[in-house]
C-alpha atoms as a PDB file:
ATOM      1  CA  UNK A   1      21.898 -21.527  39.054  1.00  0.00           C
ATOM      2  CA  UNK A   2      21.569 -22.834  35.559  1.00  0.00           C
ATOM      3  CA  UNK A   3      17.397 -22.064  35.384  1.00  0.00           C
ATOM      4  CA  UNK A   4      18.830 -18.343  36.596  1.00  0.00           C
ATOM      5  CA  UNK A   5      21.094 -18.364  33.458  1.00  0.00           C
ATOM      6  CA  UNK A   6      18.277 -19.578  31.295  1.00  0.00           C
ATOM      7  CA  UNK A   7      15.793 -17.697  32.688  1.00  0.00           C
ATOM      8  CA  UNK A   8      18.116 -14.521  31.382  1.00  0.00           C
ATOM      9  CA  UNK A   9      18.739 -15.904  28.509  1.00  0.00           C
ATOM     10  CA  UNK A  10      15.333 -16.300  27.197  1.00  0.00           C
ATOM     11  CA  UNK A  11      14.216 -12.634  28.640  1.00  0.00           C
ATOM     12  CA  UNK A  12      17.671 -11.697  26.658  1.00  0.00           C
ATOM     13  CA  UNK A  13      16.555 -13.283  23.102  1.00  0.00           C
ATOM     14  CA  UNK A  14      13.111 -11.414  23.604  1.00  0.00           C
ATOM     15  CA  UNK A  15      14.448  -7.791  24.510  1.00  0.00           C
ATOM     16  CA  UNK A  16      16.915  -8.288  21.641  1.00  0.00           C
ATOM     17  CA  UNK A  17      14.010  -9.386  18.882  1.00  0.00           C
ATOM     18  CA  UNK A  18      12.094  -6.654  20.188  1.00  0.00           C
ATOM     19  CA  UNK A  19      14.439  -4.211  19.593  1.00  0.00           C
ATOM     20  CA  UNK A  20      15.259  -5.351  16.556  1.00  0.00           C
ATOM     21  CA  UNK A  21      11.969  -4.996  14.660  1.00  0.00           C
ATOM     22  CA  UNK A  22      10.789  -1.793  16.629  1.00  0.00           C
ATOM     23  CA  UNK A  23      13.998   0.269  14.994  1.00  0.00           C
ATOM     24  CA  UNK A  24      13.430   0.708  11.288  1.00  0.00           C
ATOM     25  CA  UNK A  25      15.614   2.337   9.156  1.00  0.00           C
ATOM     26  CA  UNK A  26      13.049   5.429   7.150  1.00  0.00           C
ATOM     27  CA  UNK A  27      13.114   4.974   3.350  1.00  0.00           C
ATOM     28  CA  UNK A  28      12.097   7.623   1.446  1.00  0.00           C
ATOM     29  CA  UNK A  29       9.408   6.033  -1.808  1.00  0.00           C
ATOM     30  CA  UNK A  30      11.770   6.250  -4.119  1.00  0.00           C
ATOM     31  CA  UNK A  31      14.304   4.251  -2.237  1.00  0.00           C
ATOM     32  CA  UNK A  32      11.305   1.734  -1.402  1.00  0.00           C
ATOM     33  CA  UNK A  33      10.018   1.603  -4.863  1.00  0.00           C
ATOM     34  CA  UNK A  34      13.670   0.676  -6.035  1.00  0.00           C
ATOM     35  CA  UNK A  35      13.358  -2.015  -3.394  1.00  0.00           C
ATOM     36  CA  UNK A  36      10.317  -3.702  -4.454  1.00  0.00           C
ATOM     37  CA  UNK A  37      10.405  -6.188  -6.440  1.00  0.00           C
ATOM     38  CA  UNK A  38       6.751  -6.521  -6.821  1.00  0.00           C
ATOM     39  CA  UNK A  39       4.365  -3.893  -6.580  1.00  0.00           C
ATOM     40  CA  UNK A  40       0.639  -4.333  -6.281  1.00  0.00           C
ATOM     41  CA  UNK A  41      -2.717  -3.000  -5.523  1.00  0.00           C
ATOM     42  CA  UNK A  42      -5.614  -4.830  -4.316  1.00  0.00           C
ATOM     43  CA  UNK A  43      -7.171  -5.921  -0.619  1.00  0.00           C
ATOM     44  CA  UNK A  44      -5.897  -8.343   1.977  1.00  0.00           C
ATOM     45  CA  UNK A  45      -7.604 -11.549   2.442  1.00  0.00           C
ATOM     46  CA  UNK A  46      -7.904 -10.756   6.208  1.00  0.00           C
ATOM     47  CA  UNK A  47     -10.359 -12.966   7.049  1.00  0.00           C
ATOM     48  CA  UNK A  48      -8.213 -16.171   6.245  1.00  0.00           C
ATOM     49  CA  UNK A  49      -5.289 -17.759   8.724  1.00  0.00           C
ATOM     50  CA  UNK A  50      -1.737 -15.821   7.939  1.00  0.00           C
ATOM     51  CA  UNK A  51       0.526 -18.569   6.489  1.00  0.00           C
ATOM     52  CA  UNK A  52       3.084 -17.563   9.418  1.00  0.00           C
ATOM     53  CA  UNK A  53       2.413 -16.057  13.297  1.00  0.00           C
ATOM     54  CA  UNK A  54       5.899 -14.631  13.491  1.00  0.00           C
ATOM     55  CA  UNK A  55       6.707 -10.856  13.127  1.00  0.00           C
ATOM     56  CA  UNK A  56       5.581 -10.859   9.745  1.00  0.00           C
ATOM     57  CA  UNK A  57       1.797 -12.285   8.935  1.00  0.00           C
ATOM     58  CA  UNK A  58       1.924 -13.751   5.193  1.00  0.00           C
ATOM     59  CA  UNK A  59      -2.147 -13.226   4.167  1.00  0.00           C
ATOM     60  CA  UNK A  60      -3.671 -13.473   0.876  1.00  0.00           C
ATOM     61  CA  UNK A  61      -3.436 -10.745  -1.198  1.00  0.00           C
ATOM     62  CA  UNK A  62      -6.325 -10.198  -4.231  1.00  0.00           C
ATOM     63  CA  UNK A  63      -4.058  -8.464  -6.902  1.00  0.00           C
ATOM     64  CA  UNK A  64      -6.200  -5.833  -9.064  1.00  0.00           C
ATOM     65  CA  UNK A  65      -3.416  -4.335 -10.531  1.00  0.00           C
ATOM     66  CA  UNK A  66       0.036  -5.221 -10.837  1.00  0.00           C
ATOM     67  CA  UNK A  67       2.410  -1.909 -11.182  1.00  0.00           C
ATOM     68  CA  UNK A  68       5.977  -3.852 -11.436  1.00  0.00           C
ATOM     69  CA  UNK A  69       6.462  -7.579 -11.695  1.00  0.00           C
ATOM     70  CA  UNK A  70       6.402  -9.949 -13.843  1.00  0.00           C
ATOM     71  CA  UNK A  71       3.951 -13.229 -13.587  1.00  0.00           C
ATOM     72  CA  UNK A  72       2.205 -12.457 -11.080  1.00  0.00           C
ATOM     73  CA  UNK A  73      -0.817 -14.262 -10.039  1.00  0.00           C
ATOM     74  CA  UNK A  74      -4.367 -13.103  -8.351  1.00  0.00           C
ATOM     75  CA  UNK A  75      -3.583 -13.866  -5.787  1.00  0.00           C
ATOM     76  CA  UNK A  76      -0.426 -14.088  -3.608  1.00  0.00           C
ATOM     77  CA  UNK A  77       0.793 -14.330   0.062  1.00  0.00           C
ATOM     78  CA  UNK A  78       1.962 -10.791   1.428  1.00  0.00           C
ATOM     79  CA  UNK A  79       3.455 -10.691   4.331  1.00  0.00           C
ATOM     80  CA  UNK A  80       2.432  -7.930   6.882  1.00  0.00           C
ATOM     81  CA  UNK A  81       3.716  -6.936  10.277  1.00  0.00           C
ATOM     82  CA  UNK A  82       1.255  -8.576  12.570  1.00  0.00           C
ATOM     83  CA  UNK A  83       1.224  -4.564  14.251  1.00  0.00           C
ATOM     84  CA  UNK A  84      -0.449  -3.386  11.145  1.00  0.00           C
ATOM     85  CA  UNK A  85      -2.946  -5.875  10.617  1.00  0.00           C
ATOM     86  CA  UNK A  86      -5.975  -4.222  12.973  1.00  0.00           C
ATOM     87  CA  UNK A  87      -5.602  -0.534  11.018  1.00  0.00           C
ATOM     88  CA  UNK A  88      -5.276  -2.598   7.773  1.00  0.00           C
ATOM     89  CA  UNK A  89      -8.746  -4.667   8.355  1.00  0.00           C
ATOM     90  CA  UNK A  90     -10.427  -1.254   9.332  1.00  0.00           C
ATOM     91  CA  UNK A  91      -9.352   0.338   6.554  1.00  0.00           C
ATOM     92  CA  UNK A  92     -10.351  -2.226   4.126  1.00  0.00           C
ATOM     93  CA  UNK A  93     -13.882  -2.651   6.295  1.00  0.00           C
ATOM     94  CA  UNK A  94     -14.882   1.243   4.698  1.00  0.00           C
ATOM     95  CA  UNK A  95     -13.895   0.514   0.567  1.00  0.00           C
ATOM     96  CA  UNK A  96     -10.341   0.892   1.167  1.00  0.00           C
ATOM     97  CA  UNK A  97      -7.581  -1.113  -0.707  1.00  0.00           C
ATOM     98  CA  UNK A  98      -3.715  -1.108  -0.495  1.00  0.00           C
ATOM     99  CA  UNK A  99      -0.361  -0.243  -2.736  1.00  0.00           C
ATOM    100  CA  UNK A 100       1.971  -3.184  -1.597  1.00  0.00           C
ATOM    101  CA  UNK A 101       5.494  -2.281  -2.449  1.00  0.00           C
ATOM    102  CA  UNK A 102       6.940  -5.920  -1.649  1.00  0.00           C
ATOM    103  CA  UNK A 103      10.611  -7.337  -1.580  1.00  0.00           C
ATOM    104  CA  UNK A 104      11.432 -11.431  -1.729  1.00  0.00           C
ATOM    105  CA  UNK A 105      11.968 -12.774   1.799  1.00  0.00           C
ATOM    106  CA  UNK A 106      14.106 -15.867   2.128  1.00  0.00           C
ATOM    107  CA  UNK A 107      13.287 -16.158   5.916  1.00  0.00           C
ATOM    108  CA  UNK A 108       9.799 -16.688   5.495  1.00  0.00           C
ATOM    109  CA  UNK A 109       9.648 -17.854   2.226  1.00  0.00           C
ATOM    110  CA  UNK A 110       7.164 -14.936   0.772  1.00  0.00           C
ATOM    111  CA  UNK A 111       6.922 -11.431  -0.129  1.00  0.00           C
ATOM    112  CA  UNK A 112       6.954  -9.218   2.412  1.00  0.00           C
ATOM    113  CA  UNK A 113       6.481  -5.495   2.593  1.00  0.00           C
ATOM    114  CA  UNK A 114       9.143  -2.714   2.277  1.00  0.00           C
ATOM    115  CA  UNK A 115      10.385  -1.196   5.140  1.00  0.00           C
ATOM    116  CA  UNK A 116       7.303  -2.823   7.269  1.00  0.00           C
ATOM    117  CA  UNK A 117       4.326  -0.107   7.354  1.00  0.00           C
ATOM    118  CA  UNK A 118       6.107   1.791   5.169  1.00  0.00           C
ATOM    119  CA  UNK A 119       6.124  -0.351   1.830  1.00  0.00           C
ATOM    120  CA  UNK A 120       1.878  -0.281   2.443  1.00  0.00           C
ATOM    121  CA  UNK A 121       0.167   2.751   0.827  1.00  0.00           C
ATOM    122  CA  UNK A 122      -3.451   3.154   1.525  1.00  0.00           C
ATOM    123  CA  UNK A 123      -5.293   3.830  -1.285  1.00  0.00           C
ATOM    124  CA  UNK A 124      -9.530   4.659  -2.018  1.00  0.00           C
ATOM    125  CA  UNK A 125     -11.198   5.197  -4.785  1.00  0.00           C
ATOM    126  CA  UNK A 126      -8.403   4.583  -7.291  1.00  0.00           C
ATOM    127  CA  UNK A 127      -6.327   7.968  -5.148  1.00  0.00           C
ATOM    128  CA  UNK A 128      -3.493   7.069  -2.473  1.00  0.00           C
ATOM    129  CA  UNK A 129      -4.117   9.085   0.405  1.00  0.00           C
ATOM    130  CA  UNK A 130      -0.205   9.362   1.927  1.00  0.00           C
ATOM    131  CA  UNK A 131       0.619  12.504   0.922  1.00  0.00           C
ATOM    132  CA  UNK A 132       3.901  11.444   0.315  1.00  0.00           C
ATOM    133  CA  UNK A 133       3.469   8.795  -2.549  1.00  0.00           C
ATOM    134  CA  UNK A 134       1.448  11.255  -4.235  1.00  0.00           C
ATOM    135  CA  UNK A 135       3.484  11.010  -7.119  1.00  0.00           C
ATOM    136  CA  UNK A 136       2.550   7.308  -7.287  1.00  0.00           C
ATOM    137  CA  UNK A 137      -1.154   7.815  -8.557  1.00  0.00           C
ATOM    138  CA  UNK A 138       0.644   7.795 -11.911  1.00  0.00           C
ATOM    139  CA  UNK A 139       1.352   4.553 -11.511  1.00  0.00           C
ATOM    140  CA  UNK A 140      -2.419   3.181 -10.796  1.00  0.00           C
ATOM    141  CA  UNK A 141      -3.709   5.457 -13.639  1.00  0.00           C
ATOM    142  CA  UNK A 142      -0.913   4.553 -16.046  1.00  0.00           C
ATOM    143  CA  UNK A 143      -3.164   2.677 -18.469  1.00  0.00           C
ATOM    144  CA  UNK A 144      -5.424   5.166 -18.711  1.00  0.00           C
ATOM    145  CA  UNK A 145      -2.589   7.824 -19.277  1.00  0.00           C
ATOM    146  CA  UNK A 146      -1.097   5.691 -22.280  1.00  0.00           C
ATOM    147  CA  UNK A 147      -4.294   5.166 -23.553  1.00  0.00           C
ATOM    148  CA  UNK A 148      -4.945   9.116 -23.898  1.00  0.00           C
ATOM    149  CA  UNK A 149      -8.110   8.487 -21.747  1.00  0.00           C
ATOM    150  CA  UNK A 150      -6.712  10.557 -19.064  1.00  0.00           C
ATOM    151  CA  UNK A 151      -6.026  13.452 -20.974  1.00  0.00           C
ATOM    152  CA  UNK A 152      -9.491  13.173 -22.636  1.00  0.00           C
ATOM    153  CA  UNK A 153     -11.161  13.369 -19.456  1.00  0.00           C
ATOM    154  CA  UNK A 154      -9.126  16.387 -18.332  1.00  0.00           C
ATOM    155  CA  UNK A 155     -10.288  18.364 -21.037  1.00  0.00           C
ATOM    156  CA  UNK A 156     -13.406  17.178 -20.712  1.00  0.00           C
ATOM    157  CA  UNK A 157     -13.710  18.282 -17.072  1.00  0.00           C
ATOM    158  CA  UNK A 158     -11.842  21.973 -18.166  1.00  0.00           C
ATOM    159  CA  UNK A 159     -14.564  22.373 -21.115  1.00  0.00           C
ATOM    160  CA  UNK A 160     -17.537  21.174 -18.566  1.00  0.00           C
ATOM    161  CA  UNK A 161     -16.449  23.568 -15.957  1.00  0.00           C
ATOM    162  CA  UNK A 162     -15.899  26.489 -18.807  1.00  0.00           C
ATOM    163  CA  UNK A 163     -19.263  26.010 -20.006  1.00  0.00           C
ATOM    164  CA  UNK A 164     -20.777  26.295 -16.290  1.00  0.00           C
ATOM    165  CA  UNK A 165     -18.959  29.703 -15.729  1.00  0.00           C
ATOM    166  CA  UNK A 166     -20.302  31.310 -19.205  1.00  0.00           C
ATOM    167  CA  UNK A 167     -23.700  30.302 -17.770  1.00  0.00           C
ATOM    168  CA  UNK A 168     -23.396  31.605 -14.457  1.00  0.00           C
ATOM    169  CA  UNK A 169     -22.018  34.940 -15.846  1.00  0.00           C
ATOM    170  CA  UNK A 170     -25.175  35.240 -18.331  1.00  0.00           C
ATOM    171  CA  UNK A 171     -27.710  34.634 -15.270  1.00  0.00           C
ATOM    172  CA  UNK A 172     -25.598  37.679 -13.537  1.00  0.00           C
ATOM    173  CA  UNK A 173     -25.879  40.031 -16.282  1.00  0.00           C
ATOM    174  CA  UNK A 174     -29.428  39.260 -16.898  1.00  0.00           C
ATOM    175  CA  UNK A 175     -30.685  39.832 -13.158  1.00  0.00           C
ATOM    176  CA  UNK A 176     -28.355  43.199 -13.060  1.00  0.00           C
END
């Protein structure tokens, strides 16, 4: 009777943890950039151990570029849901690097990622690719941007692509 009530127990604690980290409440990015309180972009250290083997996986993380934060090293431990981790080493397997909008974690002791999946933005070549943080390539190009560098190039690109049109209409005219 008692390895019965065990038995249900245990298959009780796993349906309840299961059910618990497969409903997520949706955050929209600005709620999950007012979350973080580190944000980061660089490339998971995949091919080391994760620190933990629970639900979340805390990896090294190679920070390029720290957004928000304050003293933050090159590298840190971010934790990722151990669901994500296979898409994430693809991804980073063809040039591809990662926005990491993290929050402190006292039960494991490390940062781990907003709203699971969602607090991991997939970026490549310096452009995030979910359309919906869009308005978060600021953020990566924010340097350049206060540096007038941007802007530069813009113009640049407008004068460049001004220049080819005049040309193209002369070589029309002249073969009319």
């Amino acid at each position: 009777m008692y390895r019965i009530l065990f038995l249900a127990c245990i298959l009780l604690l796993f349906v309840t943890v299961e059910g618990q980290t497969s409903t997520r409440e949706q955050l929209s990015p600005e709620e999950i950039f007012e979350k973080a309180d580190v944000i980061v972009l660089g490339k998971l250290q995949l091919d080391k151990e994760p620190v933990s083997n629970f639900v979340f996986r805390g990896y090294p993380f190679e920070v390029e570029k720290v957004i928000k934060g304050e003293d933050i090293p090159k590298v840190i431990t971010a934790g990722i849901e151990m669901y994500d981790v296979p898409s994430m080493e693809n991804f980073q397997k063809n040039e591809g690097r990662f926005l990491l909008f993290l929050e402190e974690n006292e039960l494991t002791g490390f940062l781990t990622s907003v709203g699971g999946s969602q607090g991991m933005v997939s970026v490549k070549h310096s452009v995030i690719l979910s359309p919906e943080y869009i308005q978060f390539n600021g953020l990566l190009h924010k340097d350049l941007v206060q540096n007038r560098v941007f802007p530069a190039i813009f113009w640049l690109i407008l004068l460049g692509g001004a220049v080819v049109g005049v040309i193209v209409m002369r070589k029309r005219k002249k073969s009319l």
